[in-house]
C-alpha atoms as a PDB file:
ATOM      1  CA  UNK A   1      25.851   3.594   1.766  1.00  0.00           C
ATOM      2  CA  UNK A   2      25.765   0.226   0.277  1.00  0.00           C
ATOM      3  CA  UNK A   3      26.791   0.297  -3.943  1.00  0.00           C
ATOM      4  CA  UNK A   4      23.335  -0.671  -4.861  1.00  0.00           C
ATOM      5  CA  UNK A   5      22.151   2.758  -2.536  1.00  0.00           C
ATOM      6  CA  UNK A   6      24.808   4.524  -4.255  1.00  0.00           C
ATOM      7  CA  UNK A   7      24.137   3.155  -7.384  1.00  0.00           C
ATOM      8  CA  UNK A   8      19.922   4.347  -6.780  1.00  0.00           C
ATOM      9  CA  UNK A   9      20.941   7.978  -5.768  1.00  0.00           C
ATOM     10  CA  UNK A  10      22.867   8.514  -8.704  1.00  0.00           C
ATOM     11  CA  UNK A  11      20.195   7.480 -11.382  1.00  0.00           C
ATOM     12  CA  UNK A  12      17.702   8.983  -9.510  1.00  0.00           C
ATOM     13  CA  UNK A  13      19.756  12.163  -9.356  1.00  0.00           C
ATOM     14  CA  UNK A  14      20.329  12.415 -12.984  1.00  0.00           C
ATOM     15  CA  UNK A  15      16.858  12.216 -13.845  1.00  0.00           C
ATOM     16  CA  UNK A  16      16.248  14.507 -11.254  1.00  0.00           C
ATOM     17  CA  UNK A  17      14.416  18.082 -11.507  1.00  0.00           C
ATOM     18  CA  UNK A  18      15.016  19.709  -8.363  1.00  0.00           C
ATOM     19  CA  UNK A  19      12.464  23.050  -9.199  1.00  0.00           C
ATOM     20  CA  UNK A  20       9.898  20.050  -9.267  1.00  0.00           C
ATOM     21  CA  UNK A  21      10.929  18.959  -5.340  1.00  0.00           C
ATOM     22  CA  UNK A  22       9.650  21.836  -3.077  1.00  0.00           C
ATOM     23  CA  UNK A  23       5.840  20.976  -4.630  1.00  0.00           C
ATOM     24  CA  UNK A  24       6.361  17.457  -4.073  1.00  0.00           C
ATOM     25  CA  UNK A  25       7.502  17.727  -0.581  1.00  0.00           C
ATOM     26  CA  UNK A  26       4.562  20.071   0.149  1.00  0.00           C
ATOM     27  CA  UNK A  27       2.166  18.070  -1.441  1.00  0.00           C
ATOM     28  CA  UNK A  28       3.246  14.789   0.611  1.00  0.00           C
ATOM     29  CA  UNK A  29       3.800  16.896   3.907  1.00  0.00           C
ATOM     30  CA  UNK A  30       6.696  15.246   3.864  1.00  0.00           C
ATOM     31  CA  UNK A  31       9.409  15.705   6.201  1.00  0.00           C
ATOM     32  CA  UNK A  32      11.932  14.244   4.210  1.00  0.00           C
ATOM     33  CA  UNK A  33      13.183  16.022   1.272  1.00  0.00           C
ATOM     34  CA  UNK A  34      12.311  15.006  -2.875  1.00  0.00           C
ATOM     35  CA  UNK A  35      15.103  15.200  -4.974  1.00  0.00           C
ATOM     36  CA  UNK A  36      12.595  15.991  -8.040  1.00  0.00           C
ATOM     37  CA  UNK A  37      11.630  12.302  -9.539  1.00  0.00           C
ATOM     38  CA  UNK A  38       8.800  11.916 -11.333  1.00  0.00           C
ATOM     39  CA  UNK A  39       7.062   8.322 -10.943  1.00  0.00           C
ATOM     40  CA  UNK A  40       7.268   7.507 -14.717  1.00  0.00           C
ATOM     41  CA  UNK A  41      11.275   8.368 -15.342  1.00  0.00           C
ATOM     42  CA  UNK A  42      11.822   7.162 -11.545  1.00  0.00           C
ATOM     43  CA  UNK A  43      10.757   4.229 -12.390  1.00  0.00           C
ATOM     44  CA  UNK A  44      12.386   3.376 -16.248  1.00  0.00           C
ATOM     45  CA  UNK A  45      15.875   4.505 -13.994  1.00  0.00           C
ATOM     46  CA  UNK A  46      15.201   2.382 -11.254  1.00  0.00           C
ATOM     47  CA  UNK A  47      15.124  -0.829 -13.397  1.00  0.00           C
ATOM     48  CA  UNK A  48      18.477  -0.373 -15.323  1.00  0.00           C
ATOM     49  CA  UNK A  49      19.729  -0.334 -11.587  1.00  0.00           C
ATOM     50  CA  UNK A  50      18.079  -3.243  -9.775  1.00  0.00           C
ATOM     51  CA  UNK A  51      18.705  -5.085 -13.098  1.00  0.00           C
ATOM     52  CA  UNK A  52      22.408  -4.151 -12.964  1.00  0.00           C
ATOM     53  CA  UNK A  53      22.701  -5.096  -9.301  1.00  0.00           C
ATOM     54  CA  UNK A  54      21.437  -8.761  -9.366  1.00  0.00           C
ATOM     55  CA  UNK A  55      20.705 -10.077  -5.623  1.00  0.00           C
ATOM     56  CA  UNK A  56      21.303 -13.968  -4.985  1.00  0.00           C
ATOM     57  CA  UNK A  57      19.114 -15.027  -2.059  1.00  0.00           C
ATOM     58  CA  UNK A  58      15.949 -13.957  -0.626  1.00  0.00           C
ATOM     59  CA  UNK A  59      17.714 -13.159   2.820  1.00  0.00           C
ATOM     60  CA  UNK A  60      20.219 -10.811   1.038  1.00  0.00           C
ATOM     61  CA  UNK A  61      16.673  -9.269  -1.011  1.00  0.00           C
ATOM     62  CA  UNK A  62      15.369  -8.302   2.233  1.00  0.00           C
ATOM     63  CA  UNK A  63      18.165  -6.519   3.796  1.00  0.00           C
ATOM     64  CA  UNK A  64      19.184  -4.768   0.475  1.00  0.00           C
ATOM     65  CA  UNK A  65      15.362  -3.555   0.302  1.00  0.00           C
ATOM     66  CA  UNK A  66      15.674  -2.644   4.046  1.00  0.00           C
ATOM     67  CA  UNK A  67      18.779  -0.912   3.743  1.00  0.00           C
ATOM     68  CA  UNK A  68      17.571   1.399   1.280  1.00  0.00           C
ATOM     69  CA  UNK A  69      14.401   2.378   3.309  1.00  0.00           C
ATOM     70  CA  UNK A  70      16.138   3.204   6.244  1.00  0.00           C
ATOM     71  CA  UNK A  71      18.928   4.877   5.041  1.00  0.00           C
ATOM     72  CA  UNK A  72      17.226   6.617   2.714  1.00  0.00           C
ATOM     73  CA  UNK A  73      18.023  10.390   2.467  1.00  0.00           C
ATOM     74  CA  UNK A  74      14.956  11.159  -0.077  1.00  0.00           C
ATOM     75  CA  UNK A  75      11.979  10.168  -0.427  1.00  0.00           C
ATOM     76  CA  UNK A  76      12.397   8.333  -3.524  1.00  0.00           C
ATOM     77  CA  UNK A  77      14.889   6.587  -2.363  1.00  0.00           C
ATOM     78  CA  UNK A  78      12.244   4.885  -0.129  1.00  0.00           C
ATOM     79  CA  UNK A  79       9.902   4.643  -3.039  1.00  0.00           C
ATOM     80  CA  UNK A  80      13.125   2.596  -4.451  1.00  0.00           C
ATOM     81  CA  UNK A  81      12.821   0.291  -2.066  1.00  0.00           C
ATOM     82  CA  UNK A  82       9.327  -0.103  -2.516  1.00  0.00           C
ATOM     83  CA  UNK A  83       9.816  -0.818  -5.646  1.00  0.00           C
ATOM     84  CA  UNK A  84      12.961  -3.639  -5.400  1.00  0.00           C
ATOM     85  CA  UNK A  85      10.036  -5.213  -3.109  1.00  0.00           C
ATOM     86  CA  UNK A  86       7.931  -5.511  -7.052  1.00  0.00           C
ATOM     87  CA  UNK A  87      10.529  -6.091  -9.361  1.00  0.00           C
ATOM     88  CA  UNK A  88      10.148  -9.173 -10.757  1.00  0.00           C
ATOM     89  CA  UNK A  89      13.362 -11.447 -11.000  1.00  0.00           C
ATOM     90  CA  UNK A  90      12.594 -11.511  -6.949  1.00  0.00           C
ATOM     91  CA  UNK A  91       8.915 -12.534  -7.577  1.00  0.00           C
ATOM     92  CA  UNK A  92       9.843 -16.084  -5.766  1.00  0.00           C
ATOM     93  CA  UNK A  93      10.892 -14.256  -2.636  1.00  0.00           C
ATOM     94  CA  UNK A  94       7.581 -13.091  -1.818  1.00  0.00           C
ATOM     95  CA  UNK A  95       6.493 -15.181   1.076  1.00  0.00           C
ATOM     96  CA  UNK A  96       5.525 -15.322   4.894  1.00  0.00           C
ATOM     97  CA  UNK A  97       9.054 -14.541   5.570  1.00  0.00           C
ATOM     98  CA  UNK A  98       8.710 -11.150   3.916  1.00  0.00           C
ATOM     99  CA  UNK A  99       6.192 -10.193   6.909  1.00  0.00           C
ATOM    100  CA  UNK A 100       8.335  -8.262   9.030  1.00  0.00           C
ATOM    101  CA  UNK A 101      10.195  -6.398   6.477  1.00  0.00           C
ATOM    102  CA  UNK A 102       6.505  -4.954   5.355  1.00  0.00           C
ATOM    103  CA  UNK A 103       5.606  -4.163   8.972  1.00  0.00           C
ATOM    104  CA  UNK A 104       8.426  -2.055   9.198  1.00  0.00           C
ATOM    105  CA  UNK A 105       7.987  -0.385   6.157  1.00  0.00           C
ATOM    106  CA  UNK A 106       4.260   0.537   7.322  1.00  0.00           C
ATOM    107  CA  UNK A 107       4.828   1.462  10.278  1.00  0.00           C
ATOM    108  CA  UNK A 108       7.696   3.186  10.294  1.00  0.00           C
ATOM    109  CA  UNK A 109       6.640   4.699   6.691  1.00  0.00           C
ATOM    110  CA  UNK A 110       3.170   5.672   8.264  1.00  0.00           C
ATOM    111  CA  UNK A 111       2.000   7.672   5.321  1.00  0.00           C
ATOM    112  CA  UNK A 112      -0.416   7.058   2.408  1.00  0.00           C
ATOM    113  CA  UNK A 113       1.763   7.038  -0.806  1.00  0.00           C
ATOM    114  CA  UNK A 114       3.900   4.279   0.870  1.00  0.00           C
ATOM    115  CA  UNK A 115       1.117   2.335   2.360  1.00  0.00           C
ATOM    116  CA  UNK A 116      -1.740   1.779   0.004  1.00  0.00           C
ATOM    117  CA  UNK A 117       1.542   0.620  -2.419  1.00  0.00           C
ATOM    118  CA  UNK A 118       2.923  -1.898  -0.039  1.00  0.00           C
ATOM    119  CA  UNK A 119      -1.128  -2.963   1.406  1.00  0.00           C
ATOM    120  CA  UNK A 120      -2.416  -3.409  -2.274  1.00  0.00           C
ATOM    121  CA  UNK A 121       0.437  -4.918  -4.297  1.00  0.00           C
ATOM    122  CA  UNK A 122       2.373  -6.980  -1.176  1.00  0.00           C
ATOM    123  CA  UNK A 123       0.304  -7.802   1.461  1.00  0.00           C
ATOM    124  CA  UNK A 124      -2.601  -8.127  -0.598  1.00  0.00           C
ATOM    125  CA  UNK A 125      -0.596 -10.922  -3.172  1.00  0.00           C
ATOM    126  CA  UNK A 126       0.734 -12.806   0.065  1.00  0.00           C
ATOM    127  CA  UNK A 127      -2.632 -13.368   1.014  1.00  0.00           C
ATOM    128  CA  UNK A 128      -3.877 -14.420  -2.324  1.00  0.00           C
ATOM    129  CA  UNK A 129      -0.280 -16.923  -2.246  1.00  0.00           C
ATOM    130  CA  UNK A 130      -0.585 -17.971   1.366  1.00  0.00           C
ATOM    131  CA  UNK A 131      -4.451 -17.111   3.124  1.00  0.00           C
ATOM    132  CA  UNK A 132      -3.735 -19.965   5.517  1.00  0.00           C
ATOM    133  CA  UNK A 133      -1.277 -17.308   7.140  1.00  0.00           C
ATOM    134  CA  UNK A 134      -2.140 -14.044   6.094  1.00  0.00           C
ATOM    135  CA  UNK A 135      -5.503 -13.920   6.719  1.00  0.00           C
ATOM    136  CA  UNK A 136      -5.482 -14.422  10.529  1.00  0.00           C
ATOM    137  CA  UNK A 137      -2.644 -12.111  10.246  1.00  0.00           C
ATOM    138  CA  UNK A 138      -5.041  -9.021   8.561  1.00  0.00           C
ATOM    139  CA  UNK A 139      -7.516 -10.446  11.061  1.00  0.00           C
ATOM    140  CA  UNK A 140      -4.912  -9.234  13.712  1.00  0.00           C
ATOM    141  CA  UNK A 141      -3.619  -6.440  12.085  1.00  0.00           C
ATOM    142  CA  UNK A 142      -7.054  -4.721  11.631  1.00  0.00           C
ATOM    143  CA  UNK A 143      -7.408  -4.545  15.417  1.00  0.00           C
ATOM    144  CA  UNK A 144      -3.871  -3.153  15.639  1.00  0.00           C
ATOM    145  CA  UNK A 145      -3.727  -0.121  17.605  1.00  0.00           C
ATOM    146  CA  UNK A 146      -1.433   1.033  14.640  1.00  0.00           C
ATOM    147  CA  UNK A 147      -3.746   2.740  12.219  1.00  0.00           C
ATOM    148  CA  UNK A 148      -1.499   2.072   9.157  1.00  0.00           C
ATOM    149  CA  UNK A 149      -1.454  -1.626   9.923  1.00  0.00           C
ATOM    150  CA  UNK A 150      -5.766  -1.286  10.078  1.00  0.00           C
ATOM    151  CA  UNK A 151      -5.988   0.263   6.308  1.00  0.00           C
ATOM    152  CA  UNK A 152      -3.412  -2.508   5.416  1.00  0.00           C
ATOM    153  CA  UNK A 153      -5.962  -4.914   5.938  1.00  0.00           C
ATOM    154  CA  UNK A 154      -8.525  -3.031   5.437  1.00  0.00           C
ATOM    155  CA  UNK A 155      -6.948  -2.402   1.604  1.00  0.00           C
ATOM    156  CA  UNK A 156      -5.310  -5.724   1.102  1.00  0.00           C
ATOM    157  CA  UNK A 157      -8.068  -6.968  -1.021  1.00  0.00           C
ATOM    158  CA  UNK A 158      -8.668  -4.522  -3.583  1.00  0.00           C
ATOM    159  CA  UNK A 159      -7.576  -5.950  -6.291  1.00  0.00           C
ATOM    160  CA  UNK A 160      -9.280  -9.170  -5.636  1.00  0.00           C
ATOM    161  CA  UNK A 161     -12.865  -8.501  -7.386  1.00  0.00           C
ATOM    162  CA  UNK A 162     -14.989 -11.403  -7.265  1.00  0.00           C
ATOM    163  CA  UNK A 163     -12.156 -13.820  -5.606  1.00  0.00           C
ATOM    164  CA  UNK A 164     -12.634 -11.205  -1.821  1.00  0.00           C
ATOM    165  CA  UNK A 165     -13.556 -12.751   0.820  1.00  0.00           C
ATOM    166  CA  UNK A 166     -15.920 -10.992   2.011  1.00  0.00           C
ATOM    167  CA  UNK A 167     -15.779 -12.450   5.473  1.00  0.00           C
ATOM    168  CA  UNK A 168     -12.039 -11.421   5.722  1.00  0.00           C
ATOM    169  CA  UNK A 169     -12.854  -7.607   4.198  1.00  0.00           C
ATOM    170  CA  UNK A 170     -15.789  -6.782   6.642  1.00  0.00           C
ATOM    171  CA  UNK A 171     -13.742  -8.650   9.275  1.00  0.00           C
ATOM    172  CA  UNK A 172     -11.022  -6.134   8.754  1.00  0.00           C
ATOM    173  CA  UNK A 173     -13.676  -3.161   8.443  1.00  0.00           C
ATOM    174  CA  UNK A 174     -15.495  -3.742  11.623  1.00  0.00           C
ATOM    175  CA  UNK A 175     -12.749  -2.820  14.054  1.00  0.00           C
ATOM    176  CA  UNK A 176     -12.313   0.804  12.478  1.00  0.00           C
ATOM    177  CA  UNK A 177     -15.889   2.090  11.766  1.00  0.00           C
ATOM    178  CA  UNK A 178     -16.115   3.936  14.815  1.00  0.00           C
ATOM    179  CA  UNK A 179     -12.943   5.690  14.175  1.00  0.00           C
ATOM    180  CA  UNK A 180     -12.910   9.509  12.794  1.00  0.00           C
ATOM    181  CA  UNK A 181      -9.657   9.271  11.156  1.00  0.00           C
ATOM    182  CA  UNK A 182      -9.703  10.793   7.835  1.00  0.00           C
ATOM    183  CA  UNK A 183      -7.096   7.360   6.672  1.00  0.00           C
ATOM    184  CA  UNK A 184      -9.400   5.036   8.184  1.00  0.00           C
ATOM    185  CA  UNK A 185     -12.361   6.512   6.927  1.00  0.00           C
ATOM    186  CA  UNK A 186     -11.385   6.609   3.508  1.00  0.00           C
ATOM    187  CA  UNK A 187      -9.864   3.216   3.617  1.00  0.00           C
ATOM    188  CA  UNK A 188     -13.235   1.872   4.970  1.00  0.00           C
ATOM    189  CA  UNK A 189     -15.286   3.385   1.797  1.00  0.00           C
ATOM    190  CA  UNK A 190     -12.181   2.669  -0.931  1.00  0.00           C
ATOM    191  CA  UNK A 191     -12.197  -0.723  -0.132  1.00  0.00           C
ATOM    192  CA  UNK A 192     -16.210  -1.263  -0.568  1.00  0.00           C
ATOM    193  CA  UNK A 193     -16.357   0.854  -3.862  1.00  0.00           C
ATOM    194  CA  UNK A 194     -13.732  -1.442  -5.287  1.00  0.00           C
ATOM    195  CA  UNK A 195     -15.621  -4.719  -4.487  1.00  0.00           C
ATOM    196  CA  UNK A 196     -18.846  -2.849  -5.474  1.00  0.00           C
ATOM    197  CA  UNK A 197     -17.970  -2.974  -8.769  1.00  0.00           C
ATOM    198  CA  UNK A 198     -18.020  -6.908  -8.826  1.00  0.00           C
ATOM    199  CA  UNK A 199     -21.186  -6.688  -6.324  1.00  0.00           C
ATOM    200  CA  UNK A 200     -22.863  -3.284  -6.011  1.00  0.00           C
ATOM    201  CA  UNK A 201     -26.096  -5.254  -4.449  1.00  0.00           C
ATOM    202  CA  UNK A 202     -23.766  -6.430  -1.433  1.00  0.00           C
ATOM    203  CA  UNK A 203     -21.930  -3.348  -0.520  1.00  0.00           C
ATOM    204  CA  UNK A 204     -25.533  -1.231  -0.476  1.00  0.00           C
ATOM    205  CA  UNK A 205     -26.345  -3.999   1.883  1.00  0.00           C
ATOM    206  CA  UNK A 206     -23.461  -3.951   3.844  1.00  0.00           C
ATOM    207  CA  UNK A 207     -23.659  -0.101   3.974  1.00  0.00           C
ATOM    208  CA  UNK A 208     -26.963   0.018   5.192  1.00  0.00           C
ATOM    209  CA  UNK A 209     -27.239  -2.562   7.731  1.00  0.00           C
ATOM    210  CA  UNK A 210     -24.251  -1.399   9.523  1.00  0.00           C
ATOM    211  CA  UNK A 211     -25.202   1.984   9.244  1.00  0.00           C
ATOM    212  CA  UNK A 212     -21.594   3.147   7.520  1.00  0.00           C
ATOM    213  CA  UNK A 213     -21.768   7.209   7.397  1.00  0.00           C
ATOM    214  CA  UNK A 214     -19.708  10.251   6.470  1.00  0.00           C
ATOM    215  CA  UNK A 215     -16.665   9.936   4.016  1.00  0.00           C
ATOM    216  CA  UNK A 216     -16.968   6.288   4.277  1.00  0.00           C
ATOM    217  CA  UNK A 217     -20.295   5.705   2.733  1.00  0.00           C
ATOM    218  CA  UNK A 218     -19.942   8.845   0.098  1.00  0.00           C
ATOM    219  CA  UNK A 219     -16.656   6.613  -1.046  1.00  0.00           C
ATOM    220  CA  UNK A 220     -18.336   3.225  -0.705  1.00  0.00           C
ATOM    221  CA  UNK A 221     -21.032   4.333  -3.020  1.00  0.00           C
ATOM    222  CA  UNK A 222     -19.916   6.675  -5.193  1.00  0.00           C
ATOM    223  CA  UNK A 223     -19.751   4.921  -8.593  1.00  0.00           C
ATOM    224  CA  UNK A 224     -23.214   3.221  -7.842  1.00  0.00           C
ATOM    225  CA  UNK A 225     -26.777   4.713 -10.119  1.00  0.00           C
ATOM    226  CA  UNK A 226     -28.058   6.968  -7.774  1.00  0.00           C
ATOM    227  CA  UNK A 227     -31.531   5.132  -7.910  1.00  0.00           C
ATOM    228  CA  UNK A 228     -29.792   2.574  -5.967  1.00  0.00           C
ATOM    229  CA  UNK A 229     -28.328   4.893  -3.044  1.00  0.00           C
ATOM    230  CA  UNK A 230     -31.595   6.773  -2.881  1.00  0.00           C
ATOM    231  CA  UNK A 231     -33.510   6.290   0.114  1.00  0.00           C
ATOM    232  CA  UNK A 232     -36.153   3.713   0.541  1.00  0.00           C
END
């Protein structure tokens, strides 16, 4: 265990409640163990450490953040790495180069509460920083036989309002509408309902002509007047 691991077990630990774990770990279906963090006080703790444990280089950044996720013992320990991947004296490190690290983290991670994190608030800013390289890389991704690396793309822009491209969302849509997975499903209709808040019109259009059912188009138009989803 490296000292900055060490370093994240022990504030994590302290701020710990262990009754709280067993519901955690059932909730998440989790086969790895909580040690009883909530996010708030997980989070406060975390930051003393990374900000006590300054890394130099971008290349040292990665492995430290790698290190942590795969030898984590607890499941916040990986949501610790997550988080050194935010934190914001390493905001200059986020570039192509980061790539693989956030493939393995999503595929090996393969769950929701790590995913939609890493899809939303990593992925999704590299391709804001550098489209010329992420977007053919979502393009790829959402035909990737890996599911978690479909709602990565599929999610990527949801915090992008009225700056999506909308070629690049549906793009990343298409591949997975025929799939019945609950996590592609609900990716499929989360991602329209967020950019039907900047354009309600377009995903009511977008819903209709490709003929988006089920969980999918419940999510897509849930926050839109009903008059609008009513049939013609």
């Amino acid at each position: 265990m490296t000292p900055l691991h060490g370093a994240v077990r022990a504030a994590l630990t302290e701020v710990a409640d262990p009754d709280k774990a067993p519901a955690m770990r059932a909730y998440m279906k989790s086969d790895m163990p909580f040690l009883g963090v909530q996010a708030t006080p997980r989070r406060t703790a975390l930051r003393k450490v990374f900000a006590g444990h300054p890394i130099d280089d971008a290349a040292q950044w990665r492995d430290s953040v790698l290190s942590l996720w795969r030898e984590a013992g607890y499941r916040e320990e990986r949501y610790a790495a997550i988080e050194l991947t935010g934190f914001g004296r390493y905001r200059g490190f986020q570039t192509p180069e980061t790539v693989p690290m956030y493939e393995e983290m999503i595929v090996t991670g393969a769950w929701w509460d790590y995913v939609d994190e890493l899809a939303i608030h990593r992925v999704g800013g590299l391709l804001a920083a550098f489209p010329g390289t992420m977007r053919p890389l979502m393009l790829e991704w959402a035909r990737d036989d890996d599911l978690w690396k479909r709602r990565t793309a599929i999610l990527c822009q949801n915090r992008f309002k009225s700056g999506t491209d909308l070629g690049l969302l549906y793009a990343c849509i298409e591949p997975s509408l025929a799939d019945t997975d609950f996590f592609a499903r609900k990716a499929i209709g989360w991602a329209l309902r967020e950019y039907a808040w900047t354009d309600p019109h377009e995903v009511l259009r977008y819903v209709d002509r490709t003929g988006v059912t089920g969980l999918s188009r419940r999510e897509a138009l849930k926050n839109l007047p009903a008059r609008e989803t009513a049939p013609r």
